[in-house]
N, C-alpha and C. Protein backbone atom coordinates (compact mmCIF):
# COMPACT_ATOMS: atom_id res chain seq x y z
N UNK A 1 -4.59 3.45 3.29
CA UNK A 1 -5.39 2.98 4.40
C UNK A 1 -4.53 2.15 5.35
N UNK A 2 -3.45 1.32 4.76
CA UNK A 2 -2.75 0.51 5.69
C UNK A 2 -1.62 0.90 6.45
N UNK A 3 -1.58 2.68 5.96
CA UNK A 3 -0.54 3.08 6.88
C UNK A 3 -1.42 3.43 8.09
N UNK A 4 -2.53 3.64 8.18
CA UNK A 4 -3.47 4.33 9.57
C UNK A 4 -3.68 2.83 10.10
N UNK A 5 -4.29 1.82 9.51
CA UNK A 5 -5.08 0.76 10.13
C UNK A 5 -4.04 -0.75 10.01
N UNK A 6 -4.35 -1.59 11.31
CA UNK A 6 -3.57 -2.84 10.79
C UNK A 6 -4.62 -3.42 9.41
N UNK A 7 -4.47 -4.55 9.21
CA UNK A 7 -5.12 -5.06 8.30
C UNK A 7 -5.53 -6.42 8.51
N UNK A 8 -5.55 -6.69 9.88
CA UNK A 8 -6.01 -7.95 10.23
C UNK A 8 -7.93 -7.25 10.67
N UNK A 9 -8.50 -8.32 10.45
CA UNK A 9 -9.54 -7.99 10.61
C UNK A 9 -10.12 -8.71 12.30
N UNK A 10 -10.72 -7.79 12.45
CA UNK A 10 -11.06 -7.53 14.49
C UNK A 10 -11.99 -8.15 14.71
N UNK A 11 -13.03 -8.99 14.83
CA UNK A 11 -13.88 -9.25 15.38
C UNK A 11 -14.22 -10.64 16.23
N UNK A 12 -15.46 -10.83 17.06
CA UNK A 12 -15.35 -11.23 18.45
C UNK A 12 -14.62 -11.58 18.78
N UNK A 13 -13.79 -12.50 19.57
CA UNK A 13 -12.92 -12.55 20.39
C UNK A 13 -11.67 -11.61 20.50
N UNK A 14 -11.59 -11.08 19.33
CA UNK A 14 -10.43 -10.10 18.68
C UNK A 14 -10.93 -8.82 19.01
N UNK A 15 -12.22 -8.83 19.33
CA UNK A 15 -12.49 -7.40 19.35
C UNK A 15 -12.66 -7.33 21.27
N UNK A 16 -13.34 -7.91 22.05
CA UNK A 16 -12.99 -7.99 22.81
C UNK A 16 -11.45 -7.88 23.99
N UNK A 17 -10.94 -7.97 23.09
CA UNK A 17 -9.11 -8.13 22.88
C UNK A 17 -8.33 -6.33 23.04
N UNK A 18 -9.31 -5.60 21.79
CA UNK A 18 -9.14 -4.81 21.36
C UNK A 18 -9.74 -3.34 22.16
N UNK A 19 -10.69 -3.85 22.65
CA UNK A 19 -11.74 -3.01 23.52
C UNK A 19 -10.71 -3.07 25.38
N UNK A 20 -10.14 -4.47 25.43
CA UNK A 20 -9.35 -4.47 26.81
C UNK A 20 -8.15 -3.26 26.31
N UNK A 21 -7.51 -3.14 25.41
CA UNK A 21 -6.24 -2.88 25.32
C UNK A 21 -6.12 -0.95 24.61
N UNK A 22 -7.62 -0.96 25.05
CA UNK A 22 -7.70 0.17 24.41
C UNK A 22 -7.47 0.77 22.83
N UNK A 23 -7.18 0.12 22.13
CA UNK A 23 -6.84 0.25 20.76
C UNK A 23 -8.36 1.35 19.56
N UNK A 24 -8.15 2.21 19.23
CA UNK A 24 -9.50 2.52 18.50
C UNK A 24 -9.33 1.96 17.33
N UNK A 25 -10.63 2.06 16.87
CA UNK A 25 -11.36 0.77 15.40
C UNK A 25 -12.43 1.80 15.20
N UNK A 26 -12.29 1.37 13.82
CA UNK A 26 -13.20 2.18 12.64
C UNK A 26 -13.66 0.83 12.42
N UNK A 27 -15.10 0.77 11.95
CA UNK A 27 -16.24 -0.39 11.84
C UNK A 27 -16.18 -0.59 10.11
N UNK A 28 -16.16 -1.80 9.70
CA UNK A 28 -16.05 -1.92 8.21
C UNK A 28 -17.65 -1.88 7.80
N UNK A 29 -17.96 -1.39 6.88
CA UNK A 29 -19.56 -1.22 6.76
C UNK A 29 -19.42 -1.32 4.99
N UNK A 30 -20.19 -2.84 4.45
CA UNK A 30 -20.28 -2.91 3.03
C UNK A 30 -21.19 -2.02 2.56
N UNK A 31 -20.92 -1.69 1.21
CA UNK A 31 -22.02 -0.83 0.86
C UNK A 31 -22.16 -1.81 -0.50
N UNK A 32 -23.27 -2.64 -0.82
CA UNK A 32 -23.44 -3.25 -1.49
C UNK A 32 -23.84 -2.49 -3.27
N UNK A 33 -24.47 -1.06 -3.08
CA UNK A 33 -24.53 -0.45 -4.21
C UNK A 33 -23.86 0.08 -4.96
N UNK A 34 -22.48 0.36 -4.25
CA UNK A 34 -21.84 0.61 -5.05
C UNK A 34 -20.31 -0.52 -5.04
N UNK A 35 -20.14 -1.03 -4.08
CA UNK A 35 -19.06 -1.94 -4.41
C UNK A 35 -17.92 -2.16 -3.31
N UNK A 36 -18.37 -1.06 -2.47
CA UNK A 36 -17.05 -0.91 -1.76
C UNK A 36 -17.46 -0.67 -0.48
N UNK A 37 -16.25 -1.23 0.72
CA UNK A 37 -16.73 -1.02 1.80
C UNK A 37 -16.33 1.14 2.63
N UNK A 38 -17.22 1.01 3.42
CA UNK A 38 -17.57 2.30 4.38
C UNK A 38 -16.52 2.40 5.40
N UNK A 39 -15.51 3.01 6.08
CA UNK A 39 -14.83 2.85 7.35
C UNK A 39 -15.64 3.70 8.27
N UNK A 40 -16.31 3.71 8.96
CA UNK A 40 -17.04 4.40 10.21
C UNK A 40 -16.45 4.35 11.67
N UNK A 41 -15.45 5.59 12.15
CA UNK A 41 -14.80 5.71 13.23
C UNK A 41 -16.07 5.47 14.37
N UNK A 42 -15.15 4.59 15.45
CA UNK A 42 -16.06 4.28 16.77
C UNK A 42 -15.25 5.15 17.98
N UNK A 43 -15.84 5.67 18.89
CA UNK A 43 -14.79 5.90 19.52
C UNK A 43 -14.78 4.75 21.46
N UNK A 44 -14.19 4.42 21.45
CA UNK A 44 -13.64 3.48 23.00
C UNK A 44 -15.03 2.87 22.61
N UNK A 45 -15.91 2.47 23.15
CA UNK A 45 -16.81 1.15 22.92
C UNK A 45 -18.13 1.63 22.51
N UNK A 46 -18.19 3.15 22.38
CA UNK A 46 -19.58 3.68 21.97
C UNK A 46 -19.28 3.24 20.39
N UNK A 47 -20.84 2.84 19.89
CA UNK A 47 -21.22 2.46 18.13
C UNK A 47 -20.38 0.79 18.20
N UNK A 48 -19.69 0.37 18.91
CA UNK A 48 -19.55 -1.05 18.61
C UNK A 48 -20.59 -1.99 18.96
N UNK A 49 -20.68 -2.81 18.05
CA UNK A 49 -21.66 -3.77 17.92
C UNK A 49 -20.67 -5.02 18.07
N UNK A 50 -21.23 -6.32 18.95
CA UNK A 50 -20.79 -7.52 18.38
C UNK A 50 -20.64 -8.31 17.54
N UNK A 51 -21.43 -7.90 16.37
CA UNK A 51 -21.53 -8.14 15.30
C UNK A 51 -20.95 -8.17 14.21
N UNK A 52 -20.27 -6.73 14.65
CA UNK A 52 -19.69 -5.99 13.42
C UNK A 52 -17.96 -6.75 13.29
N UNK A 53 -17.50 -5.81 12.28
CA UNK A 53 -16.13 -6.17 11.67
C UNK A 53 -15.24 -5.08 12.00
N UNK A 54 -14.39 -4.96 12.57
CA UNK A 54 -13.47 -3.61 12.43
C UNK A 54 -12.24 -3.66 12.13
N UNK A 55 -11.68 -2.70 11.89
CA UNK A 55 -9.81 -2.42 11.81
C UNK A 55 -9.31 -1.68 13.29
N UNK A 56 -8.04 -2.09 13.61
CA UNK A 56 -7.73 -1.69 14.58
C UNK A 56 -6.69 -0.68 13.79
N UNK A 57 -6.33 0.57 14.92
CA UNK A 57 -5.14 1.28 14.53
C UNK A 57 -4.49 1.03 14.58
N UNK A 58 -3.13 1.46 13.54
CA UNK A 58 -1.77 1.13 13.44
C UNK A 58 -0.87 2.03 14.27
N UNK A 59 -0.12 0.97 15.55
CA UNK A 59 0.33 1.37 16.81
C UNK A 59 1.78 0.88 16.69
N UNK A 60 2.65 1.79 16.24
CA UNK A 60 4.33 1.49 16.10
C UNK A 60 4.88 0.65 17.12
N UNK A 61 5.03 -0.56 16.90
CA UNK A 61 5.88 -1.12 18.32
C UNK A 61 4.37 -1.97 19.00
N UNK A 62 3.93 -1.90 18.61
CA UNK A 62 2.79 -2.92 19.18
C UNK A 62 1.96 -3.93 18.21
N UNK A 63 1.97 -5.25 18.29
CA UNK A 63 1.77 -6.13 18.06
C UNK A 63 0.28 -5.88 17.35
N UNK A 64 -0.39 -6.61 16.16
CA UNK A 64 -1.57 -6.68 15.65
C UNK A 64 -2.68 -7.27 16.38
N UNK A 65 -3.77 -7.04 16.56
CA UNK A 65 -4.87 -7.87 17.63
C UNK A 65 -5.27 -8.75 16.35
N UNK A 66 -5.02 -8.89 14.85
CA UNK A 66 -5.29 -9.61 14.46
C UNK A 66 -4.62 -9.87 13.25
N UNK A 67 -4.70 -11.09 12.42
CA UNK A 67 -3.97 -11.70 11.30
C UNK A 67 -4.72 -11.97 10.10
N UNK A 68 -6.48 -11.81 10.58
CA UNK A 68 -7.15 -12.39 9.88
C UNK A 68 -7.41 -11.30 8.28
N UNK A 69 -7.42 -11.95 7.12
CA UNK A 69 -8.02 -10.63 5.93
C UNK A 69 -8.82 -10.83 6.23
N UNK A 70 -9.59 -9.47 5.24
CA UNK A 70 -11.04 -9.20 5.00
C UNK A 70 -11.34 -9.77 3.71
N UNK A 71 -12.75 -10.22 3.59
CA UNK A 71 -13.14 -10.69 2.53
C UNK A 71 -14.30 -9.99 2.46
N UNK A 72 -14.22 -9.25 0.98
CA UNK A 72 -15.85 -8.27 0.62
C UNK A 72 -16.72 -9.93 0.50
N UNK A 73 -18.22 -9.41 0.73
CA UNK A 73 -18.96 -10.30 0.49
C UNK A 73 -19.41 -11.11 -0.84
N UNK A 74 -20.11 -11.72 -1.30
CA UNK A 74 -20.02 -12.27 -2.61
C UNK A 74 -20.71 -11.29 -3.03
N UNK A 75 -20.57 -11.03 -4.62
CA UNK A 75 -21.28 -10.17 -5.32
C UNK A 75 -22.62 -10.95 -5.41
N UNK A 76 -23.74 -10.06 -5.55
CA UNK A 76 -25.36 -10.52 -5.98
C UNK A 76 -25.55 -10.97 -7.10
N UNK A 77 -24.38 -10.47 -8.37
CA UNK A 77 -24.30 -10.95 -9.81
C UNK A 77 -23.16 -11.62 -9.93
N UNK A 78 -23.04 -11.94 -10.98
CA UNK A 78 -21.45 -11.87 -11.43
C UNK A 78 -21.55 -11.32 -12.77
N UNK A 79 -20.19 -10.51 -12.39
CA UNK A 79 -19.96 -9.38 -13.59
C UNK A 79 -20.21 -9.85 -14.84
N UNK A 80 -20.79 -8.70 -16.04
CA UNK A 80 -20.80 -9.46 -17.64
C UNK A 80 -22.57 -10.02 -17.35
N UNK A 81 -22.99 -10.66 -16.91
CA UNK A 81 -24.51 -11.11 -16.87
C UNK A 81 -25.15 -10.31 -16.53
N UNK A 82 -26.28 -10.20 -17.52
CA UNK A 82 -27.04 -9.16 -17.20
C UNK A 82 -28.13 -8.90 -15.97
N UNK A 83 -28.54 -8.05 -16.15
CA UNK A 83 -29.01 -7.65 -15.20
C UNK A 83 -30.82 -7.97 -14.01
N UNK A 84 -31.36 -8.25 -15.17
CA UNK A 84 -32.69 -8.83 -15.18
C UNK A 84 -33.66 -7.94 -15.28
N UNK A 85 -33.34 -6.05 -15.75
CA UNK A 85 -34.41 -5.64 -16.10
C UNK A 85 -34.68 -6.09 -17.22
N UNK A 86 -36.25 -4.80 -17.76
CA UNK A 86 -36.69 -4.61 -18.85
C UNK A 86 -35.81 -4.26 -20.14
N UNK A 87 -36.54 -5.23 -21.69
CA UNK A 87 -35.34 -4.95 -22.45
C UNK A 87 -35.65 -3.01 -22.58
N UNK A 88 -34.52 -2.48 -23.15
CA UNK A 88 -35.55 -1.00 -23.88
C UNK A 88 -35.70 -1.05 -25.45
N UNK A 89 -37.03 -0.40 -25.86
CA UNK A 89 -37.49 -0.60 -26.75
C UNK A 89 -36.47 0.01 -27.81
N UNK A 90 -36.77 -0.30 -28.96
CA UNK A 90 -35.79 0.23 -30.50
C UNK A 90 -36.26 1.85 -30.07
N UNK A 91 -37.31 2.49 -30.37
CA UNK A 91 -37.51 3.95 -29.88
C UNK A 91 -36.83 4.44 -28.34
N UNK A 92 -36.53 3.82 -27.72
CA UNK A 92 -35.38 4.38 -26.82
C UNK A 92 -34.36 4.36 -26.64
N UNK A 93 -33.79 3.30 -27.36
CA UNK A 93 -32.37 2.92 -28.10
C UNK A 93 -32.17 4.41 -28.96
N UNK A 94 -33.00 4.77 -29.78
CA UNK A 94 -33.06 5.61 -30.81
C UNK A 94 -32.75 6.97 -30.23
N UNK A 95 -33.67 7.26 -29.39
CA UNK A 95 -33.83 8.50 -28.75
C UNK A 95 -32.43 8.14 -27.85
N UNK A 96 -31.95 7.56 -27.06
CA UNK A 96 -30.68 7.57 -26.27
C UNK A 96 -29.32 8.32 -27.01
N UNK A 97 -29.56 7.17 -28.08
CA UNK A 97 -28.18 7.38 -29.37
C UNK A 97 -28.37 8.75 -29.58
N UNK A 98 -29.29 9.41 -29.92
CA UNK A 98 -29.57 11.04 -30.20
C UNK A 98 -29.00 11.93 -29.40
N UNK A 99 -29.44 11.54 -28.16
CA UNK A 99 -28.95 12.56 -27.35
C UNK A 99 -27.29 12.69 -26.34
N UNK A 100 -26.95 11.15 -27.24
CA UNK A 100 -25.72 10.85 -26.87
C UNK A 100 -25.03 11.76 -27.87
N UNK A 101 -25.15 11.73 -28.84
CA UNK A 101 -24.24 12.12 -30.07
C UNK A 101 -24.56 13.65 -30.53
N UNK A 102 -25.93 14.32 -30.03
CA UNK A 102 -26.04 15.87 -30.03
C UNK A 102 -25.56 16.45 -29.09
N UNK A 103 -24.35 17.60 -29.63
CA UNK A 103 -23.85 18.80 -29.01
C UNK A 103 -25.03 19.26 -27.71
N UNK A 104 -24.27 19.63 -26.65
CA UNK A 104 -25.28 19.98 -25.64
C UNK A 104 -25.98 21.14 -25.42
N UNK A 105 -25.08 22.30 -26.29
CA UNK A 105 -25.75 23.58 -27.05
C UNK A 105 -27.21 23.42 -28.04
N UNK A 106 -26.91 22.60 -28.69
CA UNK A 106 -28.43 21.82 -29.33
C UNK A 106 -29.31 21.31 -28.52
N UNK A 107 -29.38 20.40 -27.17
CA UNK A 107 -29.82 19.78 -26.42
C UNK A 107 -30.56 21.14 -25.31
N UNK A 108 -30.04 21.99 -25.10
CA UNK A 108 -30.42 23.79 -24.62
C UNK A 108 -31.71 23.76 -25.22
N UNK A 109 -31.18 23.79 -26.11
CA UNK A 109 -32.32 24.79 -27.23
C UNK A 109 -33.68 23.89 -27.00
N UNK A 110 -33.77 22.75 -26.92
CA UNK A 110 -34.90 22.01 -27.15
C UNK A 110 -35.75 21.56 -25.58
């Protein structure tokens, strides 16, 4: 990724910066379900938001519009603690283990 994109992270005043100088930016977009962030290409100022976070492209011989890292957001958990569903019962514990450990040729048949 850091050979396409700088790695300073773009936004307001930086992005403004970035939008004068023509530079294109892909929009950082968290995806909280699974863990990791989204890169979503913008092209010249259409899909930019003020809001948002972006990467600028990596331009040989031209200076970074920014210095700043990215920081993913805090996790909703912290890892190892559970989760806060329902426990599952000993009969689905039971039935799980079963169908973990039966051949899937057996698992056909039924």
């Amino acid at each position: 990724m850091w050979e396409s994109w700088d790695y300073g992270l773009v936004e307001g005043d930086d992005l403004t910066v970035a939008i004068i100088l023509e530079r294109p930016l892909t929009r950082i977009i968290w995806l909280p379900s699974v863990g990791y962030p989204l890169l979503r290409s913008v092209f010249r100022d259409a899909g930019i938001k003020p809001d948002g976070q972006y990467l600028a492209m990596h331009e040989c011989g031209h200076a970074r519009i920014s210095l700043k890292p990215w920081k993913p957001p805090k996790r909703e958990r912290q890892p190892g603690k559970p989760w806060g569903g329902r426990q599952p019962t000993e009969k689905e514990i039971s039935e799980f283990k079963w169908i973990w450990t039966t051949p899937f040729s057996q698992l056909k048949k039924k």
